[in-house]
N, C-alpha and C. Protein backbone atom coordinates (compact mmCIF):
# COMPACT_ATOMS: atom_id res chain seq x y z
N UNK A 1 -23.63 13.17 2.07
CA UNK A 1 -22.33 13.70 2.41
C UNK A 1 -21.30 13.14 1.44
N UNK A 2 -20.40 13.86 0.90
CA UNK A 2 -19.47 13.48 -0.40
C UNK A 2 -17.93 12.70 0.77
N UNK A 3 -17.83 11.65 0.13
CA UNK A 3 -16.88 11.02 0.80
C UNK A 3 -15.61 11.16 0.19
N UNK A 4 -14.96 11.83 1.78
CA UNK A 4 -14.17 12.22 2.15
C UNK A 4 -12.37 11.83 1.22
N UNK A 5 -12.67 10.20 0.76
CA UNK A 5 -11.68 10.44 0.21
C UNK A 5 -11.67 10.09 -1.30
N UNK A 6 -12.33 10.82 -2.11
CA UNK A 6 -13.10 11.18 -2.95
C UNK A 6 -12.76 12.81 -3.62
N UNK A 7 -11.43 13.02 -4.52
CA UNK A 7 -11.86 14.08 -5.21
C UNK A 7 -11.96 14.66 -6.51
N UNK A 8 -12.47 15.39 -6.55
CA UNK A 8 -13.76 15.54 -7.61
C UNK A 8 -13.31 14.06 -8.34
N UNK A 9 -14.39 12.95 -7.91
CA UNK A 9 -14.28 11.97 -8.73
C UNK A 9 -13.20 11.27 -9.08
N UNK A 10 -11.83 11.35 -8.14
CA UNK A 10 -10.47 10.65 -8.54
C UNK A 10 -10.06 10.11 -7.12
N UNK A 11 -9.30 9.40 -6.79
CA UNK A 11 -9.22 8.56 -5.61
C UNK A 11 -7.06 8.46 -5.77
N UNK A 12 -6.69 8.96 -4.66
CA UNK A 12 -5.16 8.54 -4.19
C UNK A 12 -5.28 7.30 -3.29
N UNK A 13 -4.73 6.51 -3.61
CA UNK A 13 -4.35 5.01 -2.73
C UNK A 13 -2.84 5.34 -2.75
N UNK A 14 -2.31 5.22 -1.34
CA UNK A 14 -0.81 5.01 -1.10
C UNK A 14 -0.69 3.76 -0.85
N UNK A 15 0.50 3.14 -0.74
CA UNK A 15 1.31 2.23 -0.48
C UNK A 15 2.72 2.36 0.28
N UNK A 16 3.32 1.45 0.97
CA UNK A 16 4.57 1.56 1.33
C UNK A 16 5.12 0.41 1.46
N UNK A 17 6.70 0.39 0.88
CA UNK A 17 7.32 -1.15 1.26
C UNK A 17 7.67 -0.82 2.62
N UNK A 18 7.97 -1.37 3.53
CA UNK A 18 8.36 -1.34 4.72
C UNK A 18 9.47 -2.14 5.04
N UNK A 19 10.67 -1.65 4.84
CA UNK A 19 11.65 -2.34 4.81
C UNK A 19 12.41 -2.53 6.44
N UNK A 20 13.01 -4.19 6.39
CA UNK A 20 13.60 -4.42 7.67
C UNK A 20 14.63 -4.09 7.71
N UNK A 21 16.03 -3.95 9.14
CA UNK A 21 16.91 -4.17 8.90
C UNK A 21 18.01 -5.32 8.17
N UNK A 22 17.20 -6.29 7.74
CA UNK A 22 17.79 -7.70 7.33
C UNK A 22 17.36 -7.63 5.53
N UNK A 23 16.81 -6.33 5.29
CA UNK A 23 15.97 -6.47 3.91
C UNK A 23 14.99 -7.16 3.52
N UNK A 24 14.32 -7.87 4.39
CA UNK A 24 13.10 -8.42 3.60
C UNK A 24 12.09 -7.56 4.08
N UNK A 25 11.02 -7.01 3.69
CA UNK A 25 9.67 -6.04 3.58
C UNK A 25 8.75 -6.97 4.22
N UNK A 26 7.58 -6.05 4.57
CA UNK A 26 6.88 -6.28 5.38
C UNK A 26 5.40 -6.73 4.12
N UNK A 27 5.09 -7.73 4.22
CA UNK A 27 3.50 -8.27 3.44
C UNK A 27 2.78 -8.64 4.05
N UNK A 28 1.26 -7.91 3.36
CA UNK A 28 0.37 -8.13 4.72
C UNK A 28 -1.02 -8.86 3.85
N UNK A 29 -1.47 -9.83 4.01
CA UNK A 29 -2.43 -10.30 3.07
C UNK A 29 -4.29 -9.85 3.93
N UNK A 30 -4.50 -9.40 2.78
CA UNK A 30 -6.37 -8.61 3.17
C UNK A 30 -7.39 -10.09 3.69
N UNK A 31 -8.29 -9.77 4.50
CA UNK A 31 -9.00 -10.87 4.98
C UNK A 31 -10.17 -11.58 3.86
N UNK A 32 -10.46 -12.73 3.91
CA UNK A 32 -11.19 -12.93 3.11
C UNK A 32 -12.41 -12.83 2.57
N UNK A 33 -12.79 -12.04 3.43
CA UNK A 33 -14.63 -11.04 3.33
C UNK A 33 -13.64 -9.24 3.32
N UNK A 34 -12.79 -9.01 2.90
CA UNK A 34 -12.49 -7.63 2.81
C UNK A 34 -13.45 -7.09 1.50
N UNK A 35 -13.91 -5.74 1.51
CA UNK A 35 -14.50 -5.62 0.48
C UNK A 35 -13.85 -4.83 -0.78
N UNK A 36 -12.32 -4.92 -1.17
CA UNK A 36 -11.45 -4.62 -1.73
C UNK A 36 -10.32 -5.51 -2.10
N UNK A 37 -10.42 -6.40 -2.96
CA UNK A 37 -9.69 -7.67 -2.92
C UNK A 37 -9.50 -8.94 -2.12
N UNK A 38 -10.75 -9.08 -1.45
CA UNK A 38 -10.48 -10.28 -0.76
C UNK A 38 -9.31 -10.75 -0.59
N UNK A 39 -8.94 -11.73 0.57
CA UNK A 39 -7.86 -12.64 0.35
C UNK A 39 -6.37 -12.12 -0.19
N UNK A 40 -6.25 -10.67 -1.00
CA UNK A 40 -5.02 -10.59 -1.67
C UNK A 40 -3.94 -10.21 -0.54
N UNK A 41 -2.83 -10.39 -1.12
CA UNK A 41 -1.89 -9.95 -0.42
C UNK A 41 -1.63 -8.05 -0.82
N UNK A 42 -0.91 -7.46 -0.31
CA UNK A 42 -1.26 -6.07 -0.11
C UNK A 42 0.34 -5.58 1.03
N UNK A 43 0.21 -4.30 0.06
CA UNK A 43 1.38 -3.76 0.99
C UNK A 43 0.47 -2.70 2.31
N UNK A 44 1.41 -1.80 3.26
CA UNK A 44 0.75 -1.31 3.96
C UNK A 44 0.16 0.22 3.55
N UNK A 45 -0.79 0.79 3.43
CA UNK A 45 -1.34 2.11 3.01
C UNK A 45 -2.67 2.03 2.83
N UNK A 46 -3.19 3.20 2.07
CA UNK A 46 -4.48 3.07 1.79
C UNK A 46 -4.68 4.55 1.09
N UNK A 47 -6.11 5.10 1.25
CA UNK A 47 -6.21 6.40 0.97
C UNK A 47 -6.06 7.52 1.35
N UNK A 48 -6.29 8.83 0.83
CA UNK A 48 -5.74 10.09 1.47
C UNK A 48 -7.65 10.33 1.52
N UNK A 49 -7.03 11.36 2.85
CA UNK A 49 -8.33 11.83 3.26
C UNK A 49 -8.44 13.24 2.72
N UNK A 50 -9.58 14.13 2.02
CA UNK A 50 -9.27 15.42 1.71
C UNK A 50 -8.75 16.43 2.77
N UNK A 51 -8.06 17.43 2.68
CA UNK A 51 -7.24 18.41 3.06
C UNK A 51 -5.93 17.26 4.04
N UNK A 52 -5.60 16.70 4.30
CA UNK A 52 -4.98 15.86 4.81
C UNK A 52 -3.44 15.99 3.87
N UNK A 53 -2.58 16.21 4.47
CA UNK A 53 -1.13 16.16 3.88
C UNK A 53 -0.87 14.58 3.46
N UNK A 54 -0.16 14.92 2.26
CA UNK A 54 0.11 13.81 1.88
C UNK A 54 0.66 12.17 2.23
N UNK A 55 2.21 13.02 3.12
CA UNK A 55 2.98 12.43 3.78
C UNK A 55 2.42 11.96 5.19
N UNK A 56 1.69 12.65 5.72
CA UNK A 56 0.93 12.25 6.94
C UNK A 56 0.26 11.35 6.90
N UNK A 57 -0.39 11.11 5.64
CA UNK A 57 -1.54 10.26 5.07
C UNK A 57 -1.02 8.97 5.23
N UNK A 58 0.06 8.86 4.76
CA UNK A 58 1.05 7.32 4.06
C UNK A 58 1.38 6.80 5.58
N UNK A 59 1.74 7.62 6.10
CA UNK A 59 2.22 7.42 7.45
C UNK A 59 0.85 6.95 8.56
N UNK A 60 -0.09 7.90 8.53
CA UNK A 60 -0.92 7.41 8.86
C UNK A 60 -1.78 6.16 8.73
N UNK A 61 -1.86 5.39 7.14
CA UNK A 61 -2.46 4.78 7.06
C UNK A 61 -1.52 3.31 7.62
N UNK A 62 -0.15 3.64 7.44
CA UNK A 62 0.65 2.54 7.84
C UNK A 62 0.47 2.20 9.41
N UNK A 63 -0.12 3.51 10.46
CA UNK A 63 -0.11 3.09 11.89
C UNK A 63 -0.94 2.26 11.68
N UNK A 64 -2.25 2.98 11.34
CA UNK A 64 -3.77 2.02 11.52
C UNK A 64 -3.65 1.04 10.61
N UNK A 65 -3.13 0.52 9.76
CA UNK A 65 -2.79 -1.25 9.25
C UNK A 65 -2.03 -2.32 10.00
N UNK A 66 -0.93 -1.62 10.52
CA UNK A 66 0.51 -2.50 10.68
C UNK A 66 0.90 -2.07 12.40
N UNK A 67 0.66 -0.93 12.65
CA UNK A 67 1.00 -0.71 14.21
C UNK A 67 1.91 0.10 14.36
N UNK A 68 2.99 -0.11 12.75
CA UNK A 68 4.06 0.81 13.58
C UNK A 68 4.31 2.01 13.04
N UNK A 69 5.47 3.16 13.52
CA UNK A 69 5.44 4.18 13.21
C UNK A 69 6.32 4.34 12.13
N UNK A 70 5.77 5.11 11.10
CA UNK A 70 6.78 5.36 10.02
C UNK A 70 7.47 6.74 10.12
N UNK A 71 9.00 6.52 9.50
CA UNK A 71 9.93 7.69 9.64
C UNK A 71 9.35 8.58 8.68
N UNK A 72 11.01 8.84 7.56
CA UNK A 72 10.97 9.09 6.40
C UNK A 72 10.10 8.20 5.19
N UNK A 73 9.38 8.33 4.61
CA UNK A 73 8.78 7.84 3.65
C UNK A 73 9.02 8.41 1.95
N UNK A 74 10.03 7.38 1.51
CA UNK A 74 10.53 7.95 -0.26
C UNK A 74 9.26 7.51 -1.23
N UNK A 75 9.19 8.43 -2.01
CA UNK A 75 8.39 7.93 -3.00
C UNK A 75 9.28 7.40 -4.00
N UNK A 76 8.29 5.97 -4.43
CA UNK A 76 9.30 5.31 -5.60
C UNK A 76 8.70 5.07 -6.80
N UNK A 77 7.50 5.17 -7.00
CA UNK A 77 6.57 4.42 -8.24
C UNK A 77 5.34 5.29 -8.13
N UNK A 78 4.74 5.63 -9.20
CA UNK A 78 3.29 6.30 -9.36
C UNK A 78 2.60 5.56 -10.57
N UNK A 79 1.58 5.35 -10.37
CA UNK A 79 0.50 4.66 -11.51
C UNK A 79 -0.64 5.91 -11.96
N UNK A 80 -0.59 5.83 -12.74
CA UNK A 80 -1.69 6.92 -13.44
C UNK A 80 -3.12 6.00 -13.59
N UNK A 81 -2.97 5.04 -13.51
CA UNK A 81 -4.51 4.43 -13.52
C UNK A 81 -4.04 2.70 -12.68
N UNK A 82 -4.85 2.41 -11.60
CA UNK A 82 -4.92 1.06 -10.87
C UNK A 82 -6.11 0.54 -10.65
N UNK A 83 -6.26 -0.80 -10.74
CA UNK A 83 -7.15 -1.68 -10.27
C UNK A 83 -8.77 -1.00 -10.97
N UNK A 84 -9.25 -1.37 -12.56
CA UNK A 84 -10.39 -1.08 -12.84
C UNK A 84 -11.53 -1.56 -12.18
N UNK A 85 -11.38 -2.32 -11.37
CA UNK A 85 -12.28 -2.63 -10.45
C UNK A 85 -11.84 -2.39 -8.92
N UNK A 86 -11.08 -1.71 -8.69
CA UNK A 86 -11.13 -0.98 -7.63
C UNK A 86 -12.01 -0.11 -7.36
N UNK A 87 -12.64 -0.09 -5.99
CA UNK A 87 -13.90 0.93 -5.41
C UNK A 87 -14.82 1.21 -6.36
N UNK A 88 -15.30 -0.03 -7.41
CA UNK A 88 -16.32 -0.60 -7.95
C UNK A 88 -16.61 0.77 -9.33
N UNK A 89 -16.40 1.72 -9.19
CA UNK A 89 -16.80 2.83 -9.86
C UNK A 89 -16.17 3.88 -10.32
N UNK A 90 -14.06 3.67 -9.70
CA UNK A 90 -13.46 4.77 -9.88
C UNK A 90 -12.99 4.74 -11.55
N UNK A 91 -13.17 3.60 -12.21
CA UNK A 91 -12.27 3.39 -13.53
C UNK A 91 -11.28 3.22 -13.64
N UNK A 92 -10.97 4.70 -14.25
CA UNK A 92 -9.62 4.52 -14.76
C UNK A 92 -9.35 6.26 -13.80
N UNK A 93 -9.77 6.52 -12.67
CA UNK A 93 -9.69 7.35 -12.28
C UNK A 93 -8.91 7.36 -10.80
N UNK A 94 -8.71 6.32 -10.70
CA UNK A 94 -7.75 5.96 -9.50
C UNK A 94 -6.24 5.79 -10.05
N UNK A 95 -5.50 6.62 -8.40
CA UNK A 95 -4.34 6.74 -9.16
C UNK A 95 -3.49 6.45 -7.59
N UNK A 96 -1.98 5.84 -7.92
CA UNK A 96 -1.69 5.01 -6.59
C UNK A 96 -0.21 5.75 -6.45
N UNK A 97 0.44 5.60 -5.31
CA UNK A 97 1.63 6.07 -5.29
C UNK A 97 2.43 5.08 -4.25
N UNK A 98 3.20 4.52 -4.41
CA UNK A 98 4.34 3.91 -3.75
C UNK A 98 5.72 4.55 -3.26
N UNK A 99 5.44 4.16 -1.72
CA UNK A 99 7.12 4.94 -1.33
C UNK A 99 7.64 3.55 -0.70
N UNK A 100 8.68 3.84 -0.27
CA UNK A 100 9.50 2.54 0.85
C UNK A 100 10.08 3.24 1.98
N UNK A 101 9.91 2.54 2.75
CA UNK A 101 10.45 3.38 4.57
C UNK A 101 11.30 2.22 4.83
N UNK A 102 12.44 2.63 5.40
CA UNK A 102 13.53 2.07 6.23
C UNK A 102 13.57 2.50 7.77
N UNK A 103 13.46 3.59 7.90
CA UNK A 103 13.18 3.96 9.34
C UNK A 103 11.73 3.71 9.47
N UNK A 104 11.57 2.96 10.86
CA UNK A 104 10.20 2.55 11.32
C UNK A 104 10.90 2.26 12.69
N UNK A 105 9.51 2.29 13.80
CA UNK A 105 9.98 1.91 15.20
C UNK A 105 8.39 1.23 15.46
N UNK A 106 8.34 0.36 16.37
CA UNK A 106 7.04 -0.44 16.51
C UNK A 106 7.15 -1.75 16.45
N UNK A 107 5.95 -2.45 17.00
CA UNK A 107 6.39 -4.34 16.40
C UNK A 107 5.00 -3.81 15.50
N UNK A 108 4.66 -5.12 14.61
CA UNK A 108 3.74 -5.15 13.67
C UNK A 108 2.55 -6.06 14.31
N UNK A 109 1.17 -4.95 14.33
CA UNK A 109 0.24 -5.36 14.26
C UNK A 109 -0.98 -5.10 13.99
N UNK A 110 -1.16 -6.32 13.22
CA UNK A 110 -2.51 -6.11 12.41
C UNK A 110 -3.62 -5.44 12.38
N UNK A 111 -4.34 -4.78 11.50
CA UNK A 111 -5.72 -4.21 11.66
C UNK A 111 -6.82 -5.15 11.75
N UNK A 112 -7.82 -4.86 11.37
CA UNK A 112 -8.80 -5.90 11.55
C UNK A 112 -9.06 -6.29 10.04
N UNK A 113 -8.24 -5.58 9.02
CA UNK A 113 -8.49 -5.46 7.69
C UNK A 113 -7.58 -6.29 7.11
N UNK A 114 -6.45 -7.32 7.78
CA UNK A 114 -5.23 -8.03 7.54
C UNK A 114 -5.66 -9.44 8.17
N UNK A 115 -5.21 -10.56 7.62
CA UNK A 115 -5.41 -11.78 8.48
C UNK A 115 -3.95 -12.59 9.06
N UNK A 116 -2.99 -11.63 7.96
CA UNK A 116 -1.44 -11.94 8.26
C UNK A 116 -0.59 -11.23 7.53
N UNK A 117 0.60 -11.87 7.98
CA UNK A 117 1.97 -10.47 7.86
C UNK A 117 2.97 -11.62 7.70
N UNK A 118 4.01 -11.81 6.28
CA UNK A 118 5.08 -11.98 6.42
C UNK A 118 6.08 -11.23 5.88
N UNK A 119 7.48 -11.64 6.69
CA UNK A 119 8.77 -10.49 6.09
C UNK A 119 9.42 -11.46 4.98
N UNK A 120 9.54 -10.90 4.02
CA UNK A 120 10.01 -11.74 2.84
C UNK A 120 11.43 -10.97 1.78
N UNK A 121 11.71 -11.76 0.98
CA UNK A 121 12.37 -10.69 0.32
C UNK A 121 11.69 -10.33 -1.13
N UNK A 122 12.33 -9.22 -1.58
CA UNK A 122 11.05 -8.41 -2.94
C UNK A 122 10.73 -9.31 -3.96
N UNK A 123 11.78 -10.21 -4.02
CA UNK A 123 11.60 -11.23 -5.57
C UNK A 123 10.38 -12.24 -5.12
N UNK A 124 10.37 -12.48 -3.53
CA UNK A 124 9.15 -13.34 -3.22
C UNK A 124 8.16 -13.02 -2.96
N UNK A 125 7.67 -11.51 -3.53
CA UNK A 125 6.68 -10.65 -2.90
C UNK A 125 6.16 -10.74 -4.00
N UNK A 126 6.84 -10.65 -5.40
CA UNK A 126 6.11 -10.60 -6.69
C UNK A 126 5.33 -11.68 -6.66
N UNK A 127 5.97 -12.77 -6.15
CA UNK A 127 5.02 -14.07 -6.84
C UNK A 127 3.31 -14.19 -6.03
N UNK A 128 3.50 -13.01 -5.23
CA UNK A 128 2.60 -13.38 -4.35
C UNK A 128 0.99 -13.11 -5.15
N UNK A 129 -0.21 -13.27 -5.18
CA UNK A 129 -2.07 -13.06 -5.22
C UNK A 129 -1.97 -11.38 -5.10
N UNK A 130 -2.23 -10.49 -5.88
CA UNK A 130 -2.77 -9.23 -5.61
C UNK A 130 -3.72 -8.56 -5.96
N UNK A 131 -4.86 -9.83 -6.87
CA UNK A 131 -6.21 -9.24 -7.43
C UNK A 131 -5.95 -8.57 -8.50
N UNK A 132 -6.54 -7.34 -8.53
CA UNK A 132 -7.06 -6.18 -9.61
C UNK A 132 -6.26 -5.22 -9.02
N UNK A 133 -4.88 -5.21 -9.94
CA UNK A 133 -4.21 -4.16 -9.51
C UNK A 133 -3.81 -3.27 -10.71
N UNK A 134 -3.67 -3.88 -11.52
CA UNK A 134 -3.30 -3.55 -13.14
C UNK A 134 -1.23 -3.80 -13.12
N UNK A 135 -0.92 -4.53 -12.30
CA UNK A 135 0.36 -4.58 -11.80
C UNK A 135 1.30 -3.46 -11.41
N UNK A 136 0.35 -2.79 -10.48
CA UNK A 136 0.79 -2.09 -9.33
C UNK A 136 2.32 -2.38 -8.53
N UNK A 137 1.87 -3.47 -7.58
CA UNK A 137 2.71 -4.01 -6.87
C UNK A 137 3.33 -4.65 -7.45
N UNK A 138 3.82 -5.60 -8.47
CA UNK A 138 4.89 -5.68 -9.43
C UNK A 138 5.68 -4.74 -9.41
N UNK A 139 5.39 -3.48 -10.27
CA UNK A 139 5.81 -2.53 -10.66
C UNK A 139 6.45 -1.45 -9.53
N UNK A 140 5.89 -1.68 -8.28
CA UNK A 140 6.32 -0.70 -7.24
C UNK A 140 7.58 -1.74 -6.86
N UNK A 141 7.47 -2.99 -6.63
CA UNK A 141 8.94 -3.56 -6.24
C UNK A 141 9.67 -3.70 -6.94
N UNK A 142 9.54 -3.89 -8.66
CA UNK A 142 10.52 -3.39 -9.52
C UNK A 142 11.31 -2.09 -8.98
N UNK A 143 10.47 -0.86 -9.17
CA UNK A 143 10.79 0.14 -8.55
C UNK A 143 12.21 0.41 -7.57
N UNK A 144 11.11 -0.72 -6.71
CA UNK A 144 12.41 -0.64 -5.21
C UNK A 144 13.77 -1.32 -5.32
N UNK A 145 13.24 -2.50 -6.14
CA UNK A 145 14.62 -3.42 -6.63
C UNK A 145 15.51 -2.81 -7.21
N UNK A 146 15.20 -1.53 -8.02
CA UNK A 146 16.55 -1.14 -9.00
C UNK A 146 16.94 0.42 -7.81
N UNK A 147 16.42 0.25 -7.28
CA UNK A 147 17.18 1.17 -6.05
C UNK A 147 18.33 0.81 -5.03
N UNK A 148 18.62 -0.60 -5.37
CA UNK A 148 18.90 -1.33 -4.43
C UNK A 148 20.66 -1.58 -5.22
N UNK A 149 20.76 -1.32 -6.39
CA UNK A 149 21.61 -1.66 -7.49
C UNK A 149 22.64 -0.42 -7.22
C-alpha cells in the first residue's frame, strides 16, 4: 500500500508558530526514541495526508501534537528542500511550509510524540537543538520576526 503521505515521491511537512497572547510561541521538544530527530526541539505540525486540504492538515496536525485548536493559520516561510536525512530516503525531495497562528483556543497537551512544551520568546527558540533541518526553523522564525517590525 503506497503511503499515504507520500506524493509521487515528495513529502509536505507543515509547521506552525503558535503564538501567545504575551508573545512568546509555543516549543515542543520530540521524545528521545522518536524516530525523526530524537530529542530535538520542534514546532507544532507534521505531514499532509493525500487528498486532504491543506489548511486542514496544519490545523489538524497541531490538534493531535499540542491539544489545541487552531484558528486562522498565515503562511510565513517555505523551504524547497529540508532535513536530508529526513524520512531516511526523501533527499532533497522534501519540502516544508511554515505558518504562525495567533488565534488558538485549548490548554496545551502533549502527544505521545513530545516529552515537553515551553512558551518562550523567538530569539530563544533559535538557540534551541533541531537536528537535520537544513535551518528550517531558524529561517521560519526569522520569517516571523520581521513580521513583527
Amino acid at each position: 500500500m503506497k503511503n499515504p503521505k507520500i506524493l509521487d515521491n515528495v513529502m509536505l511537512i507543515q509547521k506552525c508558530i503558535v503564538v501567545r497572547s504575551d508573545g512568546t510561541i509555543l516549543a515542543i521538544r520530540r521524545v528521545d526514541n522518536d524516530h525523526s530527530r530524537p530529542g530535538a526541539w520542534d514546532l507544532p505540525g507534521g505531514g499532509y495526508e493525500q487528498g486532504e486540504d491543506v489548511l486542514n492538515a496544519i490545523k489538524r496536525e497541531i490538534k493531535e501534537e499540542v491539544g489545541i485548536n487552531a484558528g486562522t493559520v498565515t503562511p510565513l516561510y517555505f523551504a524547497n528542500k529540508i532535513g536530508t536525512k529526513v524520512g531516511l530516503f526523501y533527499g532533497d525531495k522534501v519540502f516544508a511550509l511554515c505558518y504562525s497562528c495567533r488565534n488558538w483556543s485549548g490548554e496545551v497537551k502533549l502527544s505521545d510524540e513530545h516529552a515537553e512544551y515551553k512558551w518562550m520568546k523567538p530569539d530563544e527558540f533559535m538557540q534551541l537543538y533541531f537536528a537535520e533541518d537544513d535551518g528550517f526553523f531558524v529561517a521560519s522564525m526569522k520569517a516571523y520576526i520581521s513580521t513583527l517590525r
